[in-house]
C-alpha atoms as a PDB file:
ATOM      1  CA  UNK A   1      35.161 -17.310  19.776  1.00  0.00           C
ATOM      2  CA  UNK A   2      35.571 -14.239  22.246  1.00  0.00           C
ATOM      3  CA  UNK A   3      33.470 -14.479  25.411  1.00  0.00           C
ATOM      4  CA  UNK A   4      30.422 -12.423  25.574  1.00  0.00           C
ATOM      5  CA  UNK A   5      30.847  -8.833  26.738  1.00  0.00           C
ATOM      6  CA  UNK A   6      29.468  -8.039  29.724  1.00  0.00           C
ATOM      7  CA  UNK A   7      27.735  -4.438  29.010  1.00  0.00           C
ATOM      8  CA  UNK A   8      26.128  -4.112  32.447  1.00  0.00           C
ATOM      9  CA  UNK A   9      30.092  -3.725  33.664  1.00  0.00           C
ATOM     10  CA  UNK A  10      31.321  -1.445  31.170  1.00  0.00           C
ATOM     11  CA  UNK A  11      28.358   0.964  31.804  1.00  0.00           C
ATOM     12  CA  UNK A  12      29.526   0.481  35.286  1.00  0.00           C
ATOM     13  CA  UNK A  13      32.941   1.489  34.688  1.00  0.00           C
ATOM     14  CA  UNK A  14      31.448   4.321  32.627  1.00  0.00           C
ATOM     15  CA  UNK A  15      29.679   5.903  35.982  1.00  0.00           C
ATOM     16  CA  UNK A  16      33.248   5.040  37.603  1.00  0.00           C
ATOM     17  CA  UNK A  17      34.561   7.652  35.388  1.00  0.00           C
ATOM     18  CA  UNK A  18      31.512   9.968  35.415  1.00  0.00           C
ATOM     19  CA  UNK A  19      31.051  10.064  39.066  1.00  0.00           C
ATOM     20  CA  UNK A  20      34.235  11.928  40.298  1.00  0.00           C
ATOM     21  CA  UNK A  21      34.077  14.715  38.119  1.00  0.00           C
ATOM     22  CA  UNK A  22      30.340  15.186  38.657  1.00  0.00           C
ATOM     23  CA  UNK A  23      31.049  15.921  42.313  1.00  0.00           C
ATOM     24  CA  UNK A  24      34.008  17.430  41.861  1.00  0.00           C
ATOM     25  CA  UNK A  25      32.524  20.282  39.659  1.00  0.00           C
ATOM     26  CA  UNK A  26      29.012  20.078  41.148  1.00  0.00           C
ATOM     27  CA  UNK A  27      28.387  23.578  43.133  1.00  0.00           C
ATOM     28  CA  UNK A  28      31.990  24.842  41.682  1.00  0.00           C
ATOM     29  CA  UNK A  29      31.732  28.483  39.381  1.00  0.00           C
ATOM     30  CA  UNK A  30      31.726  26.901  36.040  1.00  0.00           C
ATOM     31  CA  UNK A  31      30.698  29.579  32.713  1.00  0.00           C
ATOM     32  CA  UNK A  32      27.888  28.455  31.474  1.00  0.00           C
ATOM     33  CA  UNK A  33      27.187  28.490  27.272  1.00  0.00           C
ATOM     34  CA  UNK A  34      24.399  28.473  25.174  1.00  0.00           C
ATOM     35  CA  UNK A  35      24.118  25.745  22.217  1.00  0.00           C
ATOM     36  CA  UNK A  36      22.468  26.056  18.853  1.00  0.00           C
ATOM     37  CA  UNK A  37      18.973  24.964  20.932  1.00  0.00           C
ATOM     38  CA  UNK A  38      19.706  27.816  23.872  1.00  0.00           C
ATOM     39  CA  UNK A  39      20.071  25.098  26.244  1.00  0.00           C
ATOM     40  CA  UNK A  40      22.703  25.500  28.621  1.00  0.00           C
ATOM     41  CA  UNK A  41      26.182  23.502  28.597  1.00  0.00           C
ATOM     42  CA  UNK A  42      29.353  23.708  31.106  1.00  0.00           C
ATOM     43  CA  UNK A  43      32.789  22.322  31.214  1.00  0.00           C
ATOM     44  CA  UNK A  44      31.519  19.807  33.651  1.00  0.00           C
ATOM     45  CA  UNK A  45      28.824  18.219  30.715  1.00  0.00           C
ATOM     46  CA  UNK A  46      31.926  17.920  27.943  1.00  0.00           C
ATOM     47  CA  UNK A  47      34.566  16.063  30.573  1.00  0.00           C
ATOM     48  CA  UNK A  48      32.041  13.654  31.556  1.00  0.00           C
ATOM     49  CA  UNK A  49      30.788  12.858  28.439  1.00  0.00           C
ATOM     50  CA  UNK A  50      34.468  12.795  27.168  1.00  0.00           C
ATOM     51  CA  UNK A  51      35.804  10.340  30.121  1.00  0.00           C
ATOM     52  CA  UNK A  52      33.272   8.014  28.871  1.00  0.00           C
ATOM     53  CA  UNK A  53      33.632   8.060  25.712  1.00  0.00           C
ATOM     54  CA  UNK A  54      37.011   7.318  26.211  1.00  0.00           C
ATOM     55  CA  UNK A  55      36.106   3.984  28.279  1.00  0.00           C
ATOM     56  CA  UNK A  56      33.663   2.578  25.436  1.00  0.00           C
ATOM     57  CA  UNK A  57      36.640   3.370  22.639  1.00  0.00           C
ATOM     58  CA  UNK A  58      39.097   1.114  24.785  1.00  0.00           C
ATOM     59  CA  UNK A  59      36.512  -1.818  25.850  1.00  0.00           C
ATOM     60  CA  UNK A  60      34.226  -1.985  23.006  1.00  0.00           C
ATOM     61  CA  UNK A  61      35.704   0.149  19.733  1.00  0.00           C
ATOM     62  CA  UNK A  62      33.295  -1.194  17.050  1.00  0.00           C
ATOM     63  CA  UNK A  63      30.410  -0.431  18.741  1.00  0.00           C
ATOM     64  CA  UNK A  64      28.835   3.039  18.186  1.00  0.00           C
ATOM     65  CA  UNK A  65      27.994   5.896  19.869  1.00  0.00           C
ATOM     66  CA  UNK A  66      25.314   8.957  20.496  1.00  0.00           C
ATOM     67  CA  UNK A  67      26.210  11.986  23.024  1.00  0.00           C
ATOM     68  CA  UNK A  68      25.116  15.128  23.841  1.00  0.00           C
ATOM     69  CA  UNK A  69      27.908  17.170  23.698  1.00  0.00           C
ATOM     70  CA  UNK A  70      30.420  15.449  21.533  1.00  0.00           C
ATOM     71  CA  UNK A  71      28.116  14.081  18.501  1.00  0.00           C
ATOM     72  CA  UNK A  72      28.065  10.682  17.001  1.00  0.00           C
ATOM     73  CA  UNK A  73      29.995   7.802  15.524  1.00  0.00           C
ATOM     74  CA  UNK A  74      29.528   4.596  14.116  1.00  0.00           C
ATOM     75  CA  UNK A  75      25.264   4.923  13.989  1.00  0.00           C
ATOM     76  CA  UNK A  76      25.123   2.178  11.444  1.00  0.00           C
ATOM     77  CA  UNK A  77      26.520  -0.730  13.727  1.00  0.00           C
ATOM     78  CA  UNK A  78      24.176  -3.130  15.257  1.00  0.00           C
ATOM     79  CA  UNK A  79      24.987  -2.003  19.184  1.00  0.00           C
ATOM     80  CA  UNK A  80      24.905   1.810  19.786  1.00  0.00           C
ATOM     81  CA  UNK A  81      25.604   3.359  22.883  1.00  0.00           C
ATOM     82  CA  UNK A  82      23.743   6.252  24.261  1.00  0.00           C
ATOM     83  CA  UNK A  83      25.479   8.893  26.612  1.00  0.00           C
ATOM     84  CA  UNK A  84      23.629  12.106  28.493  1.00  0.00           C
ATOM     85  CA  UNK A  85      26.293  12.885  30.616  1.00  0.00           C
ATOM     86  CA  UNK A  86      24.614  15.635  32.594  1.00  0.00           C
ATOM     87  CA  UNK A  87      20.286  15.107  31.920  1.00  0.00           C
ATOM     88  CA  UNK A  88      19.252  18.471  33.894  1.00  0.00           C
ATOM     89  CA  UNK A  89      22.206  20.592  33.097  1.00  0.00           C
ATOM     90  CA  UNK A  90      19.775  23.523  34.936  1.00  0.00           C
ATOM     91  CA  UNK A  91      19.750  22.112  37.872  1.00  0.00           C
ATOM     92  CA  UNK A  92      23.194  21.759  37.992  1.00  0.00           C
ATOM     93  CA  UNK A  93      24.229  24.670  37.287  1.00  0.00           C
ATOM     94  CA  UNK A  94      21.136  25.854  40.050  1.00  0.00           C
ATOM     95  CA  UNK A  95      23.399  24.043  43.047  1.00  0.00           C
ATOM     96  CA  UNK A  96      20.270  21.208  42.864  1.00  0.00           C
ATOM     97  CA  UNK A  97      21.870  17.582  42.995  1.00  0.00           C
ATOM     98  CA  UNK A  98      18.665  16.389  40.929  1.00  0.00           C
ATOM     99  CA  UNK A  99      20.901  15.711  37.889  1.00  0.00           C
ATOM    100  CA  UNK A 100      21.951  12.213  36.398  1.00  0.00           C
ATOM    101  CA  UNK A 101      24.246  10.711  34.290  1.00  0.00           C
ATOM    102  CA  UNK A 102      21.868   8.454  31.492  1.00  0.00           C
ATOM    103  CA  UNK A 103      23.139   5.730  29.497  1.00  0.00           C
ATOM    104  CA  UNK A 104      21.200   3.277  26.903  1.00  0.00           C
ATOM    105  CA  UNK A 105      22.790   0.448  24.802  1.00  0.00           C
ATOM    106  CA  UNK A 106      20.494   0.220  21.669  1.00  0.00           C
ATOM    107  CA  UNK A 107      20.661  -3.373  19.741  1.00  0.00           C
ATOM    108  CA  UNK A 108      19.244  -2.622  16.492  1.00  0.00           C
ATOM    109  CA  UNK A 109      17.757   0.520  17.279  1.00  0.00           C
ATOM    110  CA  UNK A 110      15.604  -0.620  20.229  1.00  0.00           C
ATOM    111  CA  UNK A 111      17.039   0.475  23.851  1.00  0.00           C
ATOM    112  CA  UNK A 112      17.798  -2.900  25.845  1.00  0.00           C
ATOM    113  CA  UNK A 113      19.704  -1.275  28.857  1.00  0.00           C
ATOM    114  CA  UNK A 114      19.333   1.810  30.291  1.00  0.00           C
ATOM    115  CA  UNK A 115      20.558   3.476  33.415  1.00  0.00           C
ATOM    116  CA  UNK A 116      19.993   6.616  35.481  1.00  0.00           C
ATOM    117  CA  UNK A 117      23.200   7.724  38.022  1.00  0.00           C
ATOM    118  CA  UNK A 118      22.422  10.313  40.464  1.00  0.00           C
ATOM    119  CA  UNK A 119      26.127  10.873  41.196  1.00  0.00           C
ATOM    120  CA  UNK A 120      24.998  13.459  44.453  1.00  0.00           C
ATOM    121  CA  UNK A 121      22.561  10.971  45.769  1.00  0.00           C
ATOM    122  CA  UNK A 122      24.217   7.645  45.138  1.00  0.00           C
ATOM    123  CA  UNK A 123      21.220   6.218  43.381  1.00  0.00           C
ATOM    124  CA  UNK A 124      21.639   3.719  40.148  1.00  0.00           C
ATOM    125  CA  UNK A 125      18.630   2.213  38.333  1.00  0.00           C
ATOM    126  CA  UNK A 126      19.546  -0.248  35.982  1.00  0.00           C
ATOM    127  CA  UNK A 127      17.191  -1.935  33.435  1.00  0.00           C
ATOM    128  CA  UNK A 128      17.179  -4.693  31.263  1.00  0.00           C
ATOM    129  CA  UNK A 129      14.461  -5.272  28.215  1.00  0.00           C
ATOM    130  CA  UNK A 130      12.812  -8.261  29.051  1.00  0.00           C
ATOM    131  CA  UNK A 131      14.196  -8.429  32.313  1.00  0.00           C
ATOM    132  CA  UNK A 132      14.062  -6.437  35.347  1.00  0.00           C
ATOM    133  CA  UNK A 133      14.990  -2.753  36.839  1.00  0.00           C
ATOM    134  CA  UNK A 134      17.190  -2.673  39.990  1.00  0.00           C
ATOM    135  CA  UNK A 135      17.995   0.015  42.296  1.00  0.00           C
ATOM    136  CA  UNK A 136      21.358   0.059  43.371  1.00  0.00           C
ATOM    137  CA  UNK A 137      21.164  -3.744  43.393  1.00  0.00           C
ATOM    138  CA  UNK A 138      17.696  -4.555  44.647  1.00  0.00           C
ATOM    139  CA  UNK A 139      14.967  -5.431  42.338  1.00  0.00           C
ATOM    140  CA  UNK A 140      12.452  -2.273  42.048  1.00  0.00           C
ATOM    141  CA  UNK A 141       8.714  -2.309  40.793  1.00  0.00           C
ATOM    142  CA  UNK A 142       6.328   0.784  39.503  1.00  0.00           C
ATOM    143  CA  UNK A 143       3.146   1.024  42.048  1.00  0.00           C
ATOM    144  CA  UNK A 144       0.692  -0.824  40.087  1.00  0.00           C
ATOM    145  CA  UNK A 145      -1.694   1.979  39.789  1.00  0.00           C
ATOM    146  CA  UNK A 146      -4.294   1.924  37.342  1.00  0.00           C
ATOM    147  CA  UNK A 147      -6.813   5.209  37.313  1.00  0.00           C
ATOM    148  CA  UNK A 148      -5.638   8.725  36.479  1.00  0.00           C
ATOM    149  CA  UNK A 149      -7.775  10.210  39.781  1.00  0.00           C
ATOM    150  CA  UNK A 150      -5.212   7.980  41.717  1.00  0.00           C
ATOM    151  CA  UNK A 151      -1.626   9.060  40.099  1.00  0.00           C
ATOM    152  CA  UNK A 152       1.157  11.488  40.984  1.00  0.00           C
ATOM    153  CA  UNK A 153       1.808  13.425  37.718  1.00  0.00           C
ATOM    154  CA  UNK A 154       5.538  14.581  36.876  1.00  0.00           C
ATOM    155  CA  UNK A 155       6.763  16.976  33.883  1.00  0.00           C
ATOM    156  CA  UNK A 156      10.410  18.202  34.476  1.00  0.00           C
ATOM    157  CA  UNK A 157       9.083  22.005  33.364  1.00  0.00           C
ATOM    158  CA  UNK A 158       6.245  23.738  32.256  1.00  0.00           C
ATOM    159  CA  UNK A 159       8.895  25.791  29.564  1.00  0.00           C
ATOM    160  CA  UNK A 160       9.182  22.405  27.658  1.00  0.00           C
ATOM    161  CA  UNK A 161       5.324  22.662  26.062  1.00  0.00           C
ATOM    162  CA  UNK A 162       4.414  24.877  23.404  1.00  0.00           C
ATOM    163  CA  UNK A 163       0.594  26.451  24.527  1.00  0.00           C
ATOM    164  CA  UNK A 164      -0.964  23.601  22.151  1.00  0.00           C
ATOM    165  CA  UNK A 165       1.358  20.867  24.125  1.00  0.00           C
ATOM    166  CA  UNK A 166       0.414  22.855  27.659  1.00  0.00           C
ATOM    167  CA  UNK A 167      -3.298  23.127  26.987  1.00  0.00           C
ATOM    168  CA  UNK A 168      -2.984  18.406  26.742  1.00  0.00           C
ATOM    169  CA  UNK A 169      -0.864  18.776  30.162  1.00  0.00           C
ATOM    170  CA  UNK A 170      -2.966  20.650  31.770  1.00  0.00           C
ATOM    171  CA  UNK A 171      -6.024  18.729  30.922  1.00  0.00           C
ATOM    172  CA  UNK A 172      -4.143  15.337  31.876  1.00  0.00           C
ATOM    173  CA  UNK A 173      -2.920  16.803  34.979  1.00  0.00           C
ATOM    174  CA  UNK A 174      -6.383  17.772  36.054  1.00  0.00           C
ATOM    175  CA  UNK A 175      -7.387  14.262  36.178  1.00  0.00           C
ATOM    176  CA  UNK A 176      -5.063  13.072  38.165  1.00  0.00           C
ATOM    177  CA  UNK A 177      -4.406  13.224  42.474  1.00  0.00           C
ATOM    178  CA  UNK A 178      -1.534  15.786  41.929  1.00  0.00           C
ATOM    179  CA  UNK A 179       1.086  17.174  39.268  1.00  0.00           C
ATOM    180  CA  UNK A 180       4.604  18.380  40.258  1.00  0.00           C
ATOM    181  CA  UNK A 181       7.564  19.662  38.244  1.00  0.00           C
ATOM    182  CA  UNK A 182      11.308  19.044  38.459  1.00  0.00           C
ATOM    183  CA  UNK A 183      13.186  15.768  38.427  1.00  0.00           C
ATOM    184  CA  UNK A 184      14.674  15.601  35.716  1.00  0.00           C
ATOM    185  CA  UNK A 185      15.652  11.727  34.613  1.00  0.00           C
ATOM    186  CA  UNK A 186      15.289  11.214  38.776  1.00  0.00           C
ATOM    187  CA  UNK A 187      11.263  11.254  37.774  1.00  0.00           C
ATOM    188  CA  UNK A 188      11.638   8.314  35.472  1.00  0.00           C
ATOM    189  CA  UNK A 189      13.527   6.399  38.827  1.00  0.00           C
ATOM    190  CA  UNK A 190      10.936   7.702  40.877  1.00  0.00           C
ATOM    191  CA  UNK A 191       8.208   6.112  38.437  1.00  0.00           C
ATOM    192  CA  UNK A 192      10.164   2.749  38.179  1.00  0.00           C
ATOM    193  CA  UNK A 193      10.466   2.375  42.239  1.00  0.00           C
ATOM    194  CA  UNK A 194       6.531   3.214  42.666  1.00  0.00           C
ATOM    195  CA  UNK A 195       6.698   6.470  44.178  1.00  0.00           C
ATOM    196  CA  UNK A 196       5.273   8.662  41.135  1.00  0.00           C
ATOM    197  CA  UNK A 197       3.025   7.025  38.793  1.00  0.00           C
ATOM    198  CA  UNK A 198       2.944   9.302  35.281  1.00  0.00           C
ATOM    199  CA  UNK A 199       5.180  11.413  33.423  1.00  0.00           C
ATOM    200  CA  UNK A 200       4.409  13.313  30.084  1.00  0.00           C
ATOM    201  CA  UNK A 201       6.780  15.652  28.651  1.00  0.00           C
ATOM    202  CA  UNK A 202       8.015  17.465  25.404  1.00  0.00           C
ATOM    203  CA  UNK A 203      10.912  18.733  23.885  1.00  0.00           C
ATOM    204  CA  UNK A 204      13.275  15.419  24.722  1.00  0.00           C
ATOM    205  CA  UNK A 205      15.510  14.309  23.128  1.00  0.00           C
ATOM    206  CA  UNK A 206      17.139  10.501  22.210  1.00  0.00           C
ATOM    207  CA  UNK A 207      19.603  11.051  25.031  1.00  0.00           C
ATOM    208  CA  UNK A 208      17.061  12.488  27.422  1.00  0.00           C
ATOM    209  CA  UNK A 209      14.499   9.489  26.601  1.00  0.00           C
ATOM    210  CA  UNK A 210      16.309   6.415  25.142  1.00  0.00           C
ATOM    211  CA  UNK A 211      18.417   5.700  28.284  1.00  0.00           C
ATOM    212  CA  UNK A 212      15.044   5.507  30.819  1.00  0.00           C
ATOM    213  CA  UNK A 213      12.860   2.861  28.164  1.00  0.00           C
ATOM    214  CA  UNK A 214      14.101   0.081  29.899  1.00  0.00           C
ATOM    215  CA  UNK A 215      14.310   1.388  33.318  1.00  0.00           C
ATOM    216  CA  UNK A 216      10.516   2.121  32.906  1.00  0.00           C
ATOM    217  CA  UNK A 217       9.571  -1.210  30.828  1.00  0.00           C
ATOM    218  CA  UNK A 218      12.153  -3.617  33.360  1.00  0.00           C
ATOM    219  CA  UNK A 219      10.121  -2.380  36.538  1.00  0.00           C
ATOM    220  CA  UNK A 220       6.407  -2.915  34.734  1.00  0.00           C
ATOM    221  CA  UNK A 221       5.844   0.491  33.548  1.00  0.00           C
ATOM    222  CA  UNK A 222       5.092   1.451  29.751  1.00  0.00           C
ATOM    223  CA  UNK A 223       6.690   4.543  28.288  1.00  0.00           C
ATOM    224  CA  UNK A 224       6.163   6.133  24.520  1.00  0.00           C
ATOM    225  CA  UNK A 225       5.321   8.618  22.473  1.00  0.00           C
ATOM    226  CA  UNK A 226       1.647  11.084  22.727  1.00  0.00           C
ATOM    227  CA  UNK A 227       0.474   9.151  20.008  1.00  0.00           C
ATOM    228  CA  UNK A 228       1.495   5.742  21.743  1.00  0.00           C
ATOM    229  CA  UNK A 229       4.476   4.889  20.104  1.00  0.00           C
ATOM    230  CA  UNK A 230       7.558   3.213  20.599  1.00  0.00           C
ATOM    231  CA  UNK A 231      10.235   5.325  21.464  1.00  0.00           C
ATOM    232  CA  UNK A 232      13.503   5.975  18.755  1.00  0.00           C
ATOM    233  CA  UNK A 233      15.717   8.300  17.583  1.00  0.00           C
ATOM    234  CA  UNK A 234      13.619   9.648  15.236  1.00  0.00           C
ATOM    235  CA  UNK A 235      10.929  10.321  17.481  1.00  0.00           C
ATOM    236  CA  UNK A 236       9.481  13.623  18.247  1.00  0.00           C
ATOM    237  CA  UNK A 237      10.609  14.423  21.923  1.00  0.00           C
ATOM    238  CA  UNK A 238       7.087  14.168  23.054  1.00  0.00           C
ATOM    239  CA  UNK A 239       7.406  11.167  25.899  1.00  0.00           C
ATOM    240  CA  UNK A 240       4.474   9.513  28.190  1.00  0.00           C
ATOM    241  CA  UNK A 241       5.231   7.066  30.868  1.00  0.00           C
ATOM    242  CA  UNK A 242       3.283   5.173  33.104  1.00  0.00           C
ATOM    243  CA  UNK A 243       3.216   3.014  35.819  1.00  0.00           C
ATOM    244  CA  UNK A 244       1.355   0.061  34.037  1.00  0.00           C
ATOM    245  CA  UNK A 245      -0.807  -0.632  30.967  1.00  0.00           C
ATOM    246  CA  UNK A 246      -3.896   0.184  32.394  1.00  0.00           C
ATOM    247  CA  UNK A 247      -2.792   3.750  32.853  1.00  0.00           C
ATOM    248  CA  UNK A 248      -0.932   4.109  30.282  1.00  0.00           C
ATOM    249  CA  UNK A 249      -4.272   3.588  28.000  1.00  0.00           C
ATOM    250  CA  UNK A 250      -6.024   6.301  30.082  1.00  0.00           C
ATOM    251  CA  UNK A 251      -3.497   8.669  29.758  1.00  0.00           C
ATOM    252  CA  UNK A 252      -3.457   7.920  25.823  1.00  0.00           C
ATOM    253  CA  UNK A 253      -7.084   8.232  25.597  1.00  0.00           C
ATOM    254  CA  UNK A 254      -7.050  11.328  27.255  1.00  0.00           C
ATOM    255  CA  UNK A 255      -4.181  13.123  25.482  1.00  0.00           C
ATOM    256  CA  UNK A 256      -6.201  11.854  22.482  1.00  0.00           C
ATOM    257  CA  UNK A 257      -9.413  13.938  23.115  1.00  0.00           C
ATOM    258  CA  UNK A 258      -7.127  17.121  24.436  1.00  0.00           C
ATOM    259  CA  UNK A 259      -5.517  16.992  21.420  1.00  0.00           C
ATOM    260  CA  UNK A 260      -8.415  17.134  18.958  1.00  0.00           C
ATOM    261  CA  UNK A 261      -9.803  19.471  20.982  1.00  0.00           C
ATOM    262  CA  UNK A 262      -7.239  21.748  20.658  1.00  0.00           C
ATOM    263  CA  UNK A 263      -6.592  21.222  16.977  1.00  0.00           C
ATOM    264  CA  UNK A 264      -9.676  22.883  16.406  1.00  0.00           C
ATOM    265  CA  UNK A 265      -8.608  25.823  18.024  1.00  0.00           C
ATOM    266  CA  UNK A 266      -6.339  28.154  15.390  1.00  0.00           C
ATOM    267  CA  UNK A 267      -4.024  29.409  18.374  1.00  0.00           C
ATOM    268  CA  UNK A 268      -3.314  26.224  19.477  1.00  0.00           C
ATOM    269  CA  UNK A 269      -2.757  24.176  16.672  1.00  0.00           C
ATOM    270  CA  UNK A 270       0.996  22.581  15.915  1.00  0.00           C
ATOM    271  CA  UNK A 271       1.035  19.028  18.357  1.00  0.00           C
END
């Protein structure tokens, strides 16, 4: 019988490989294309990714995987690896080092690792379902809050909601001590070490969400769907996260009346 694989160490030597050509093309001139979605997509996204790829096919070849910019293989098997080798390609290509590197290992479907690499900052957060979130090495926890009135609110953008989808943010962020945009994947760090306390966003996708489950759920945080749901690849990009149960619940509830509220509303129907 082989000996177990130790995954935390091969997503390790994933960053190893991810890491140099980060800051090697971070702040270089780099043309910049549009995808299918209009999002944007450099040179720098497709080596990283590729380098990475290329370090799961020699340690662990049966095992599948999910990127960005390079599609998918092997979705049926039982471990599934998934890769966002640049989360905040804008800000990268803005000279802003708030960019990661994201990576989940899905067993069965549900995320039981996930990291967030902020190769300019030299920040790792690395959870485990069921276990705990670390920060390069040392155990991390969200800040126990409990009442909207007392959180920190984070969306990455305002461009990610439709008007229906802006009209719930706005109402949620009202409630709460302060909003902010920006971050990126470093919000969903930010959340798990206790200095931000909520994050709801649209538009995301598995790469963009997956990887920062456990990161959020390791440190005592909750994260899903508008609707309250566990987070998948088929879910619909829509993505809450809180610092702890408690909140979590509030911030349901209140989506929950925003959103029937603006159902009723013919120019902002569509969440």
């Amino acid at each position: 019988m082989s000996a177990p694989v130790d995954v935390e160490a091969v997503a390790e030597e994933m960053l190893a490989a991810a890491r140099p050509l980060a800051r090697a093309y971070f702040r270089t001139p780099l043309e910049v294309e549009r995808k299918a979605d209009h999002s944007p997509v450099t040179l720098a996204d497709r080596a990283i990714e590729k380098a990475m790829k290329e370090v799961l096919a020699r340690r662990l070849p049966d095992h599948g995987v999910y990127g960005e910019e390079h599609g998918a293989a092997r979705l049926d098997a039982r471990h599934v690896w998934v890769i966002d080798p640049v989360d905040g390609t804008k800000s990268f290509i803005s000279g802003v080092p708030l960019f990661g590197t994201l990576i989940a290992l899905l067993d069965a479907g549900a995320p039981v690792m996930g990291v967030i690499d902020m190769p300019m900052l030299g920040e790792t957060w690395i959870g485990h379902a069921g276990g705990e979130t670390r920060l390069n090495g040392r155990r991390c926890a969200t800040s126990g809050r409990t009442r909207l009135e007392e959180a920190i609110l984070f969306a990455t953008s305002p461009d990610q909601f439709t008007p229906a989808e802006m009209q719930v943010f706005d109402g949620v962020s009202a409630a709460c001590q302060a909003r902010r945009f920006g971050g990126d994947c470093y919000s969903y760090g930010l959340l798990a070490s206790g200095h931000i306390d909520l994050i709801l966003e649209a538009e995301l996708q598995p790469y963009d969400y997956l990887p920062v489950v456990p990161v959020v759920t390791a440190a005592g945080g909750v994260i899903s769907d508008w609707q309250g749901e566990p987070l998948s690849l088929a879910s619909s990009g829509q993505v809450l996260a809180a610092a702890t149960p408690a909140l979590h619940r509030a911030a349901l509830e209140r989506i929950a009346e925003l959103t029937a509220k603006a159902s009723g509303h013919p120019a902002l129907r569509g969440l």
